[in-house]
C-alpha atoms as a PDB file:
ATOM      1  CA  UNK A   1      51.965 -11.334 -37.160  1.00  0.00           C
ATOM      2  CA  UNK A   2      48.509 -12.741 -35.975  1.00  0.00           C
ATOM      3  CA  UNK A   3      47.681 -16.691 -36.580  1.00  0.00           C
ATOM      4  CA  UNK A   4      44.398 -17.118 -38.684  1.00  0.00           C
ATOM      5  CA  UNK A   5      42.560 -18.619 -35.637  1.00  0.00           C
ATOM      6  CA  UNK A   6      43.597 -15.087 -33.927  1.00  0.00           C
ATOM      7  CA  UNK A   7      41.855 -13.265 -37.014  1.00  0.00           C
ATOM      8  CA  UNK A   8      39.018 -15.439 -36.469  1.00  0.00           C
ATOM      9  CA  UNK A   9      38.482 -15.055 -33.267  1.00  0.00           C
ATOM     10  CA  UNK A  10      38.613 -11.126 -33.240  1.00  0.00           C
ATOM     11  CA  UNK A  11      35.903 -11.510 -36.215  1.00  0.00           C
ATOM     12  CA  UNK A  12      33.504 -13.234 -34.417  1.00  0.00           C
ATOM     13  CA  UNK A  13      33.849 -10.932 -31.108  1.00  0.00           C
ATOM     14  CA  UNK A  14      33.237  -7.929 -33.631  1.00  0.00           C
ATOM     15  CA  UNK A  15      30.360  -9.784 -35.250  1.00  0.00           C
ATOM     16  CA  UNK A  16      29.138 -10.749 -31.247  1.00  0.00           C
ATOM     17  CA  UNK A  17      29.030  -7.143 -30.474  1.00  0.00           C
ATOM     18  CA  UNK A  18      27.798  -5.579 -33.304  1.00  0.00           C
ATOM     19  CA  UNK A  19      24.914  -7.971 -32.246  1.00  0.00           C
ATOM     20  CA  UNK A  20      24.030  -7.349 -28.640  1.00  0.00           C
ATOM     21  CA  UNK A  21      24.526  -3.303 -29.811  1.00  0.00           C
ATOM     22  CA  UNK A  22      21.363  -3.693 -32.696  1.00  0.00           C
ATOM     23  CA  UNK A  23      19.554  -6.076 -29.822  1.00  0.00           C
ATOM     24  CA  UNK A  24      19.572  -3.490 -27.204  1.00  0.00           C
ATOM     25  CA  UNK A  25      18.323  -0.870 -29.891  1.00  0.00           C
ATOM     26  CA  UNK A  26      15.616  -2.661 -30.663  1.00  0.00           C
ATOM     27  CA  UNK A  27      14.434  -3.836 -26.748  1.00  0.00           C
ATOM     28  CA  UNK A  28      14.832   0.190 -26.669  1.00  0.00           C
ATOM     29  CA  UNK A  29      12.996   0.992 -29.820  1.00  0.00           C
ATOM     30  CA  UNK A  30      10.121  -1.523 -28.443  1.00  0.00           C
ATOM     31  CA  UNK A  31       9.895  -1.210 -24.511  1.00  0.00           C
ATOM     32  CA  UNK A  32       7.896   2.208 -24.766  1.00  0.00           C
ATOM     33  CA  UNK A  33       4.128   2.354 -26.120  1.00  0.00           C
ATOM     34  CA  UNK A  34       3.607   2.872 -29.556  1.00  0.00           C
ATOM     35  CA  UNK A  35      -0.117   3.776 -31.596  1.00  0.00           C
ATOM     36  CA  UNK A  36      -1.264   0.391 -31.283  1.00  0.00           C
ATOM     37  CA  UNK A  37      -0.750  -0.360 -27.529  1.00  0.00           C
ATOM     38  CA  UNK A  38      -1.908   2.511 -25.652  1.00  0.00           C
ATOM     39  CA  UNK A  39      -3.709   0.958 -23.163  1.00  0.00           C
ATOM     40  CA  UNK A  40      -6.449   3.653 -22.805  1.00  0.00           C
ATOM     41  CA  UNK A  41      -7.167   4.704 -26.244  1.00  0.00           C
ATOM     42  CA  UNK A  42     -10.600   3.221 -25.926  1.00  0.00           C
ATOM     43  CA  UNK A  43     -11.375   6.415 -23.406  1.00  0.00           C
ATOM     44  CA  UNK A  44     -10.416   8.681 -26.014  1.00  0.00           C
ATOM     45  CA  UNK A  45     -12.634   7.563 -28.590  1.00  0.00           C
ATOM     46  CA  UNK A  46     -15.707  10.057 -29.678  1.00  0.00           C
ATOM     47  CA  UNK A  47     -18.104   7.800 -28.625  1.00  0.00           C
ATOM     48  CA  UNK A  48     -16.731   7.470 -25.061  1.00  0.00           C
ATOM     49  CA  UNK A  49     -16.040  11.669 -24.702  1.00  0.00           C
ATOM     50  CA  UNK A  50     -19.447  12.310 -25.747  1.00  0.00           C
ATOM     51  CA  UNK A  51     -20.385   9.750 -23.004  1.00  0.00           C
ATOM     52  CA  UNK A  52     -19.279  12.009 -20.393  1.00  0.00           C
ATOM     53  CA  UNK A  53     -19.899  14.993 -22.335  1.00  0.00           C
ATOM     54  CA  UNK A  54     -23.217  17.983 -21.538  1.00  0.00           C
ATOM     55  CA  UNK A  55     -25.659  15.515 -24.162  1.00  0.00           C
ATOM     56  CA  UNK A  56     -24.803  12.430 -23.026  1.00  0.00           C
ATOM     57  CA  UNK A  57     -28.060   9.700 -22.334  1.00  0.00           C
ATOM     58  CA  UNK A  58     -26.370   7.927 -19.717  1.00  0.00           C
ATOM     59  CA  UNK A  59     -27.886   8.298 -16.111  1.00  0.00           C
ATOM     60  CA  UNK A  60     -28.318  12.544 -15.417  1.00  0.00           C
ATOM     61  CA  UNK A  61     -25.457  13.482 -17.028  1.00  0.00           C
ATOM     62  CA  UNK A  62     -26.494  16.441 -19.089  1.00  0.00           C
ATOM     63  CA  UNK A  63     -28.665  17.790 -16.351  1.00  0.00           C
ATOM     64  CA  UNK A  64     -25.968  17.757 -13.910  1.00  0.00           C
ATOM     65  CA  UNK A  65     -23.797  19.140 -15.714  1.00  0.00           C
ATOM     66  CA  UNK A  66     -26.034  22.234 -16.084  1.00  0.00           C
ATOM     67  CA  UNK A  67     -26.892  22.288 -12.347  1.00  0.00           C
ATOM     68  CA  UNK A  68     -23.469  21.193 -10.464  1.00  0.00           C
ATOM     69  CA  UNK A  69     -21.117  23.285 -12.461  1.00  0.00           C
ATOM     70  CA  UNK A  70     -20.843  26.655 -11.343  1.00  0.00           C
ATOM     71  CA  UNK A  71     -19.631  29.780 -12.651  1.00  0.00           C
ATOM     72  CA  UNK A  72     -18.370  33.211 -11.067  1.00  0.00           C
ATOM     73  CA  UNK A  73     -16.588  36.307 -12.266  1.00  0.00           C
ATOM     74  CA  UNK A  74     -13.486  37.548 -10.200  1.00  0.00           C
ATOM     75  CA  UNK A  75     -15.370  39.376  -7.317  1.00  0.00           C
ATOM     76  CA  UNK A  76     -17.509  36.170  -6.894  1.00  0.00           C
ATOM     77  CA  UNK A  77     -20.816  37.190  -8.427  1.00  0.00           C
ATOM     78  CA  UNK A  78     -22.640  34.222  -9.938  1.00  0.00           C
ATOM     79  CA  UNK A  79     -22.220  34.302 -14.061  1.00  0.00           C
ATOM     80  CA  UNK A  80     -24.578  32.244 -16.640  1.00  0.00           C
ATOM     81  CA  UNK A  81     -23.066  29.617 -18.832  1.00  0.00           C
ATOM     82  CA  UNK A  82     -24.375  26.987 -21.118  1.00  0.00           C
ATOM     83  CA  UNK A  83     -22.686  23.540 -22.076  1.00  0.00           C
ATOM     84  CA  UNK A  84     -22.489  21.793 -25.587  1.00  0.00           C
ATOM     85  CA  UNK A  85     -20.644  18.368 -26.762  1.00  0.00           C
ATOM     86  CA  UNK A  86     -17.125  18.620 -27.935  1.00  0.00           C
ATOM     87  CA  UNK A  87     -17.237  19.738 -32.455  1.00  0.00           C
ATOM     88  CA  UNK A  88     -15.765  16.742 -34.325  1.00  0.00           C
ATOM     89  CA  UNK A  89     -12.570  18.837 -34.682  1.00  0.00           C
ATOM     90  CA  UNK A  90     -11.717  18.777 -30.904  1.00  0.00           C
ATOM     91  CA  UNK A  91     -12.692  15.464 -30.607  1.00  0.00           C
ATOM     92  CA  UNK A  92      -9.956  14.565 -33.209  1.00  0.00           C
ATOM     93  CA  UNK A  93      -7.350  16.391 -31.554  1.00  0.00           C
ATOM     94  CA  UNK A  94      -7.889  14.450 -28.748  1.00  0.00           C
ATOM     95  CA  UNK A  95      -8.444  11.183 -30.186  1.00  0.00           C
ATOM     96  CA  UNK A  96      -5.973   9.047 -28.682  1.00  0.00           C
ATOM     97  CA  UNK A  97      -4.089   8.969 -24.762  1.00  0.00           C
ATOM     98  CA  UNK A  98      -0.733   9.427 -27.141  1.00  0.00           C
ATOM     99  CA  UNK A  99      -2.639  12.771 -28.254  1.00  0.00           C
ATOM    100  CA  UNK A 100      -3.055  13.316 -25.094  1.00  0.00           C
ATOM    101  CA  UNK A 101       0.268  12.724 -23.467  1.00  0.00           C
ATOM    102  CA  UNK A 102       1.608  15.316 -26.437  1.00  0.00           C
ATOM    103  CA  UNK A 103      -0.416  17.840 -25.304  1.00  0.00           C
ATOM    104  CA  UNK A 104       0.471  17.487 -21.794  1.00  0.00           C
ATOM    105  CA  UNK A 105       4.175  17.953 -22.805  1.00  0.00           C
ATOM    106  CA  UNK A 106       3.657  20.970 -24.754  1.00  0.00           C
ATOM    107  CA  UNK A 107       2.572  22.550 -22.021  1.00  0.00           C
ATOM    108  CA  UNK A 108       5.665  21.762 -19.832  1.00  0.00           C
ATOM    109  CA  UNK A 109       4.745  18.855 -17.937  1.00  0.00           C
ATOM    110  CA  UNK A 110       7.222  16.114 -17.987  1.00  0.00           C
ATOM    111  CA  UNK A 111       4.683  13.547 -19.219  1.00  0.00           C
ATOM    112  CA  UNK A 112       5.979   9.494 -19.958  1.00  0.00           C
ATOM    113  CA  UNK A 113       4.781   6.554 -21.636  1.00  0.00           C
ATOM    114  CA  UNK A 114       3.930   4.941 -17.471  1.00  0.00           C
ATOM    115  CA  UNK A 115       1.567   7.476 -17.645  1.00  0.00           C
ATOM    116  CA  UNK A 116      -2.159   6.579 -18.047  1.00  0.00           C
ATOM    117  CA  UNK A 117      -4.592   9.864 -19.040  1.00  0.00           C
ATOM    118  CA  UNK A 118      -7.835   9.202 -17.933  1.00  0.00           C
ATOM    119  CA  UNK A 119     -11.247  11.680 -19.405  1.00  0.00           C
ATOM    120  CA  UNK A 120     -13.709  12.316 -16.335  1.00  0.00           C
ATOM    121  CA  UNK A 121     -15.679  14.779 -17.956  1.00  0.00           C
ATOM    122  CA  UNK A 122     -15.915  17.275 -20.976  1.00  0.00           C
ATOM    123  CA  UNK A 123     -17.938  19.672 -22.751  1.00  0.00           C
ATOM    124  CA  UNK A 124     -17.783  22.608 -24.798  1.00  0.00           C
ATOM    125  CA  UNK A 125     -18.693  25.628 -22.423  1.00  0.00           C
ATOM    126  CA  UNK A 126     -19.906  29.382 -22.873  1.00  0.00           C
ATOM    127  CA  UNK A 127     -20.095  32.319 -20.714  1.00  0.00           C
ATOM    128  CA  UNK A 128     -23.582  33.891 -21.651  1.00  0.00           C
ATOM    129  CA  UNK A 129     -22.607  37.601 -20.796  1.00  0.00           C
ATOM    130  CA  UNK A 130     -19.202  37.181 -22.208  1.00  0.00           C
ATOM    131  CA  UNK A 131     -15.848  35.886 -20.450  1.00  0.00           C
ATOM    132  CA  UNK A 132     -15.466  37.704 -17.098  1.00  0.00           C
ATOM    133  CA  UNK A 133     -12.252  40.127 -16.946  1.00  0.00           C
ATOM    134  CA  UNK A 134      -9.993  38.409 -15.639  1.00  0.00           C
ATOM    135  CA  UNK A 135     -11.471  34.574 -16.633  1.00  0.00           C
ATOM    136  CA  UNK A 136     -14.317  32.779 -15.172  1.00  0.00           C
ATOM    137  CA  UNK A 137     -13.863  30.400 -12.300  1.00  0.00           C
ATOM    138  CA  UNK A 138     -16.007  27.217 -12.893  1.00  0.00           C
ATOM    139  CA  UNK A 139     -16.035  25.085  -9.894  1.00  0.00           C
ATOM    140  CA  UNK A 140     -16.961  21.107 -10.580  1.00  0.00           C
ATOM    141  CA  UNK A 141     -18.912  19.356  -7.699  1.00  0.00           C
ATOM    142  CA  UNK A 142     -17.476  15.745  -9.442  1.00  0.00           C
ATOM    143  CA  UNK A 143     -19.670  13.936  -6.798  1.00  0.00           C
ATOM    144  CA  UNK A 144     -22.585  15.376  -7.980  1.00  0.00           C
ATOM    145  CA  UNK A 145     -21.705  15.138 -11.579  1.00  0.00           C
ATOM    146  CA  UNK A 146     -21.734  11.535 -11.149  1.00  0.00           C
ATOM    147  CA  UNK A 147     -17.547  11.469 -12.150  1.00  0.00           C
ATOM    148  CA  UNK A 148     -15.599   8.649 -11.225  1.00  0.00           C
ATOM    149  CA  UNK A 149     -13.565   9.386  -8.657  1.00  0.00           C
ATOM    150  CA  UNK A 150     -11.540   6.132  -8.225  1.00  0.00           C
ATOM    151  CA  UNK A 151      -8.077   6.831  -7.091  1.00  0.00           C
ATOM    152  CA  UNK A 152      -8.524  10.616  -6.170  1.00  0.00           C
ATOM    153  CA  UNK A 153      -8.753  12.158  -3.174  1.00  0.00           C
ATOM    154  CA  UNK A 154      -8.972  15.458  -1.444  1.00  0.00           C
ATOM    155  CA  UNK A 155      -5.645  17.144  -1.617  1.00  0.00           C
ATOM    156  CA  UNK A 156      -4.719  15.558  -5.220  1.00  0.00           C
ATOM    157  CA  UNK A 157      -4.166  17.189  -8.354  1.00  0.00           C
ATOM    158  CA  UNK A 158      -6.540  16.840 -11.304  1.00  0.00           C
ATOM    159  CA  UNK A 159      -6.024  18.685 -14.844  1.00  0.00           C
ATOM    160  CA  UNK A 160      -8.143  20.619 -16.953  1.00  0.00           C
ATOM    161  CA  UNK A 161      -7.904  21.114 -20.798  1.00  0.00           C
ATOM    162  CA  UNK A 162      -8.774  23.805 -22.680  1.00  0.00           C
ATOM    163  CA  UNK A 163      -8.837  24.183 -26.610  1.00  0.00           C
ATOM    164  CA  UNK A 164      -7.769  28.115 -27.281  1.00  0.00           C
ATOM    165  CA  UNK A 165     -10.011  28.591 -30.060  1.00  0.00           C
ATOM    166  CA  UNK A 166     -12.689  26.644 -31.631  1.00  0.00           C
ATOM    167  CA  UNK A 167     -11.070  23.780 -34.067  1.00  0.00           C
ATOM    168  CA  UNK A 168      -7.365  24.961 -33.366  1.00  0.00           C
ATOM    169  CA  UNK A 169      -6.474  21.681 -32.070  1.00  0.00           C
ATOM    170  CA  UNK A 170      -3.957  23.319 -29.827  1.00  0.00           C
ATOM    171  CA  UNK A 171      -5.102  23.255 -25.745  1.00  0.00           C
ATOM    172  CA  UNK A 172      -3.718  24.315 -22.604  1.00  0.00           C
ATOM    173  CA  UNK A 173      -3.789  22.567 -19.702  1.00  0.00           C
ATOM    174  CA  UNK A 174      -4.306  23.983 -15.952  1.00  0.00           C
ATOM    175  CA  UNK A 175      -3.651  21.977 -12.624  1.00  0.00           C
ATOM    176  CA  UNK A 176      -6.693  21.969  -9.919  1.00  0.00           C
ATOM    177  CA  UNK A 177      -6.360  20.552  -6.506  1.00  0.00           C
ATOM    178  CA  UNK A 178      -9.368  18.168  -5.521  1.00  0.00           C
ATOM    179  CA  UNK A 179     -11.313  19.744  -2.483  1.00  0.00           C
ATOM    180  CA  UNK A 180     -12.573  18.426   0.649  1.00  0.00           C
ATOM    181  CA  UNK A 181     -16.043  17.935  -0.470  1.00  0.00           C
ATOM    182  CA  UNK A 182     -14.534  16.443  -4.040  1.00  0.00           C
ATOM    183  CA  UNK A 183     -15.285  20.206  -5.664  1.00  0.00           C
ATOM    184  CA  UNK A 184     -12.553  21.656  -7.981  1.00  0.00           C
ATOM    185  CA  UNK A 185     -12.377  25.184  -9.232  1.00  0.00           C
ATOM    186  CA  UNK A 186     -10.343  26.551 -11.977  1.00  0.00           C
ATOM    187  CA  UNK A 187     -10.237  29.780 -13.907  1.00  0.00           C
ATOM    188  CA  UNK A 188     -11.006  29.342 -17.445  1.00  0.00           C
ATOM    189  CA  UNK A 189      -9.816  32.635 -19.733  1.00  0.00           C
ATOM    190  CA  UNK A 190     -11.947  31.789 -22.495  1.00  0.00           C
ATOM    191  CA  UNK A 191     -15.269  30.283 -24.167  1.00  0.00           C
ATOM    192  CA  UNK A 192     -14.482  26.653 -25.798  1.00  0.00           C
ATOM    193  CA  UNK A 193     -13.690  23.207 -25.418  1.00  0.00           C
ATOM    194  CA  UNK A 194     -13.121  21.423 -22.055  1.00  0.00           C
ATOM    195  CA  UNK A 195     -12.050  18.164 -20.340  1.00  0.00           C
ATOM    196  CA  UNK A 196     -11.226  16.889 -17.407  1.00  0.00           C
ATOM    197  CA  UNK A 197      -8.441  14.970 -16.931  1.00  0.00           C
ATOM    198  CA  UNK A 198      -6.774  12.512 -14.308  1.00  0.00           C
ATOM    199  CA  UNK A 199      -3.224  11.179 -14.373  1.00  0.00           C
ATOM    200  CA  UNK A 200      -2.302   8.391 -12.867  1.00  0.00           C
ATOM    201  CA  UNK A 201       1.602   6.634 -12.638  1.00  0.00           C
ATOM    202  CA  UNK A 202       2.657   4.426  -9.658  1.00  0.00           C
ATOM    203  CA  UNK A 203       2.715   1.636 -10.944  1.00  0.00           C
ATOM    204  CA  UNK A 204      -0.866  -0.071  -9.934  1.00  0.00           C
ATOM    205  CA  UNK A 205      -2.345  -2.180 -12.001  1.00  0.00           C
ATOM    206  CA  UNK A 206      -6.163  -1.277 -12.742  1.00  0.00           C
ATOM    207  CA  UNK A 207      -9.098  -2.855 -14.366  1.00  0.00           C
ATOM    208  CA  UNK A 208     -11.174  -0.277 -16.374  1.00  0.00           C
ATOM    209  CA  UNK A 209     -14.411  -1.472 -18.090  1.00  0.00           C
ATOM    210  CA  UNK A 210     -14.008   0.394 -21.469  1.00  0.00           C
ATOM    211  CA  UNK A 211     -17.590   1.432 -21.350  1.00  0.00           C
ATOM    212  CA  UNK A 212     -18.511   3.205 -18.819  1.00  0.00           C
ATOM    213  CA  UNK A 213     -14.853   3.728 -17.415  1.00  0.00           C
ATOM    214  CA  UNK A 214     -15.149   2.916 -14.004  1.00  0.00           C
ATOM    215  CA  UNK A 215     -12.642   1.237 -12.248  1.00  0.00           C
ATOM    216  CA  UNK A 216     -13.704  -2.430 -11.666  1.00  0.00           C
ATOM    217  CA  UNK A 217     -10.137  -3.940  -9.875  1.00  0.00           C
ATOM    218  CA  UNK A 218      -7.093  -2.697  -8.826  1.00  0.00           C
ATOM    219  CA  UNK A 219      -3.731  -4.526  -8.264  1.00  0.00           C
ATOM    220  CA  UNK A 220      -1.300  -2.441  -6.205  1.00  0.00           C
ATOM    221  CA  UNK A 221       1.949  -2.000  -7.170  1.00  0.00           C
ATOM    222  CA  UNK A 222       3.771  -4.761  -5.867  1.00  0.00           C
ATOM    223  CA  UNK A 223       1.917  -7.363  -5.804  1.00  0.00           C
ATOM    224  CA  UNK A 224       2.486  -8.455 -10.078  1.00  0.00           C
ATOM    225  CA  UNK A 225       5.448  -8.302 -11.543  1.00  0.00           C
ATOM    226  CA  UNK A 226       3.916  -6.542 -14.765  1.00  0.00           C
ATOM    227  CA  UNK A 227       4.374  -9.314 -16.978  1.00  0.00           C
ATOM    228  CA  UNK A 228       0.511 -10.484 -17.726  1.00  0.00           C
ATOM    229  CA  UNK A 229      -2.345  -8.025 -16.972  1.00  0.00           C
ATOM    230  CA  UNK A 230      -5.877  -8.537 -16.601  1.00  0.00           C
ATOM    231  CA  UNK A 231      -8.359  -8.430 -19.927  1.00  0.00           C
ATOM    232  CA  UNK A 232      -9.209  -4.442 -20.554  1.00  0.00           C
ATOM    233  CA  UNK A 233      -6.500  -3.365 -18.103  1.00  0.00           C
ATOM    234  CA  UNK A 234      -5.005   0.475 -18.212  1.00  0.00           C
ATOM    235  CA  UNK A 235      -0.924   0.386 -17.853  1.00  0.00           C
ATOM    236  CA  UNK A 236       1.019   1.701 -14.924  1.00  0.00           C
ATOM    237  CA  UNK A 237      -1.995   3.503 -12.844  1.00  0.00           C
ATOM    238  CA  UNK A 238      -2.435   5.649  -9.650  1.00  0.00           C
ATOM    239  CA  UNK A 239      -2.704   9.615  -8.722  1.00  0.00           C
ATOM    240  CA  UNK A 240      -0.241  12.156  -9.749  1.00  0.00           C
ATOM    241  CA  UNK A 241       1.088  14.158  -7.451  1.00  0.00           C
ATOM    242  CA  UNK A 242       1.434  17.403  -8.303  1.00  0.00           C
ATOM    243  CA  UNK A 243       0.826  19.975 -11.299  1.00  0.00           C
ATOM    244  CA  UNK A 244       1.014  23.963 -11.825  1.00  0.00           C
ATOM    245  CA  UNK A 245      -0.182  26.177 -14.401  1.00  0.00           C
ATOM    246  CA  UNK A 246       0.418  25.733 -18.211  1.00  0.00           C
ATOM    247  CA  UNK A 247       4.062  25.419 -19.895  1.00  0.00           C
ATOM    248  CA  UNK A 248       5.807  25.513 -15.909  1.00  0.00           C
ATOM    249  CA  UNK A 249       3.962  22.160 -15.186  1.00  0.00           C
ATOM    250  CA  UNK A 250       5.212  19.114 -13.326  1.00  0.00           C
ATOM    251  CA  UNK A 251       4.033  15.493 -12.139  1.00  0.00           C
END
């Protein structure tokens, strides 16, 4: 039969482990981002969409908007469209990067919290004679739009968002690769909301100013350990590298 000191000890081992087991569910429970720490929710605010949206004041935004975007039907015939801002319901659907990230993973893409979504552009767009059978390709000259082009280059993938029908809240999401001359072109299948996305994910640490967007420093992975960031910093930042078309998608 087992001394008391026996009993005792076996106690306090059970007691030890049931411990460590609720300690490592909660470092679990709290090592992944939650509402109040994405780091980029600031970019997803209305104020900083309509920023980069067709009516925004800053610099020659809404002009260039109208005059380097570019639309053709499926035979490559020049098509008419007009731009508007995002409607306050697509601008709610979108209203946070966890939003974001969501949407991303409805559509297939194996999206994680390391991830940082970052708005380049966006605008509500129209084809004036009707979608073209087949979808209209819009090509972007992001140059020329004035887009921030920090961390991409030719050859990378950017993504493009599209709400399926006025207010639904619900949006696909199509992969374009960045060409030589920083163009992208993607076939859109229907009027409505649009925005223009960038991932990034290796692990660089980057210094956004939350007004304008624009990168301002950039730590390469490496070279911090993680542990203290600078003020206004995104999380774990660079280029993904690859994507497909909606619901098949990966990083």
């Amino acid at each position: 039969m087992p001394s008391k000191s026996a009993k005792s000890s076996k106690k306090i081992v059970a007691v030890a482990l049931a411990a460590a087991m609720c300690l490592g569910m909660s470092v679990t429970a709290f090592a992944s981002k939650n509402d109040d720490t994405w780091s980029n929710d600031a970019l997803w605010s209305p104020d900083y969409l309509k920023s980069v949206g067709p009516t925004s004041h800053q610099g020659q935004f809404a002009s260039n908007m109208a005059m380097y975007t570019r639309a053709m039907d499926q035979e490559g015939h020049v098509v008419d469209i007009t731009w508007k801002e995002l409607s306050k319901g697509a601008l709610e659907s979108i209203g946070s990067e966890k939003k974001v990230k969501e949407i991303f993973e409805k559509n297939g893409y194996a999206a994680t919290d390391k991830m940082d979504f970052i708005p380049m552009l966006d605008g509500s767009i129209t084809f004036e004679d009707g979608v073209p059978t087949g979808g209209g390709v819009v090509t972007f000259a992001l140059n020329s739009l004035g887009v921030n082009s920090e961390g991409i280059e030719p050859g990378d993938t950017v993504y493009l968002m599209q709400e399926t029908a006025p207010g639904s809240g619900v949006w696909e999401v199509y992969a374009a690769e960045v060409g030589e001359n920083y163009d992208i072109a993607v076939t859109i299948p229907r009027n409505g909301s649009l925005v223009l996305v960038k991932v990034m994910s290796n692990g660089d640490v980057i210094t956004v100013d939350k007004t304008t967007g624009n990168v301002v420093n950039r730590v390469p992975a490496g070279d911090s350990d993680g542990t203290t960031k600078p003020a206004g910093t995104t999380g774990s930042s660079s280029n993904a590298s690859a994507g497909t078309s909606p619901k098949t998608g990966e990083f």
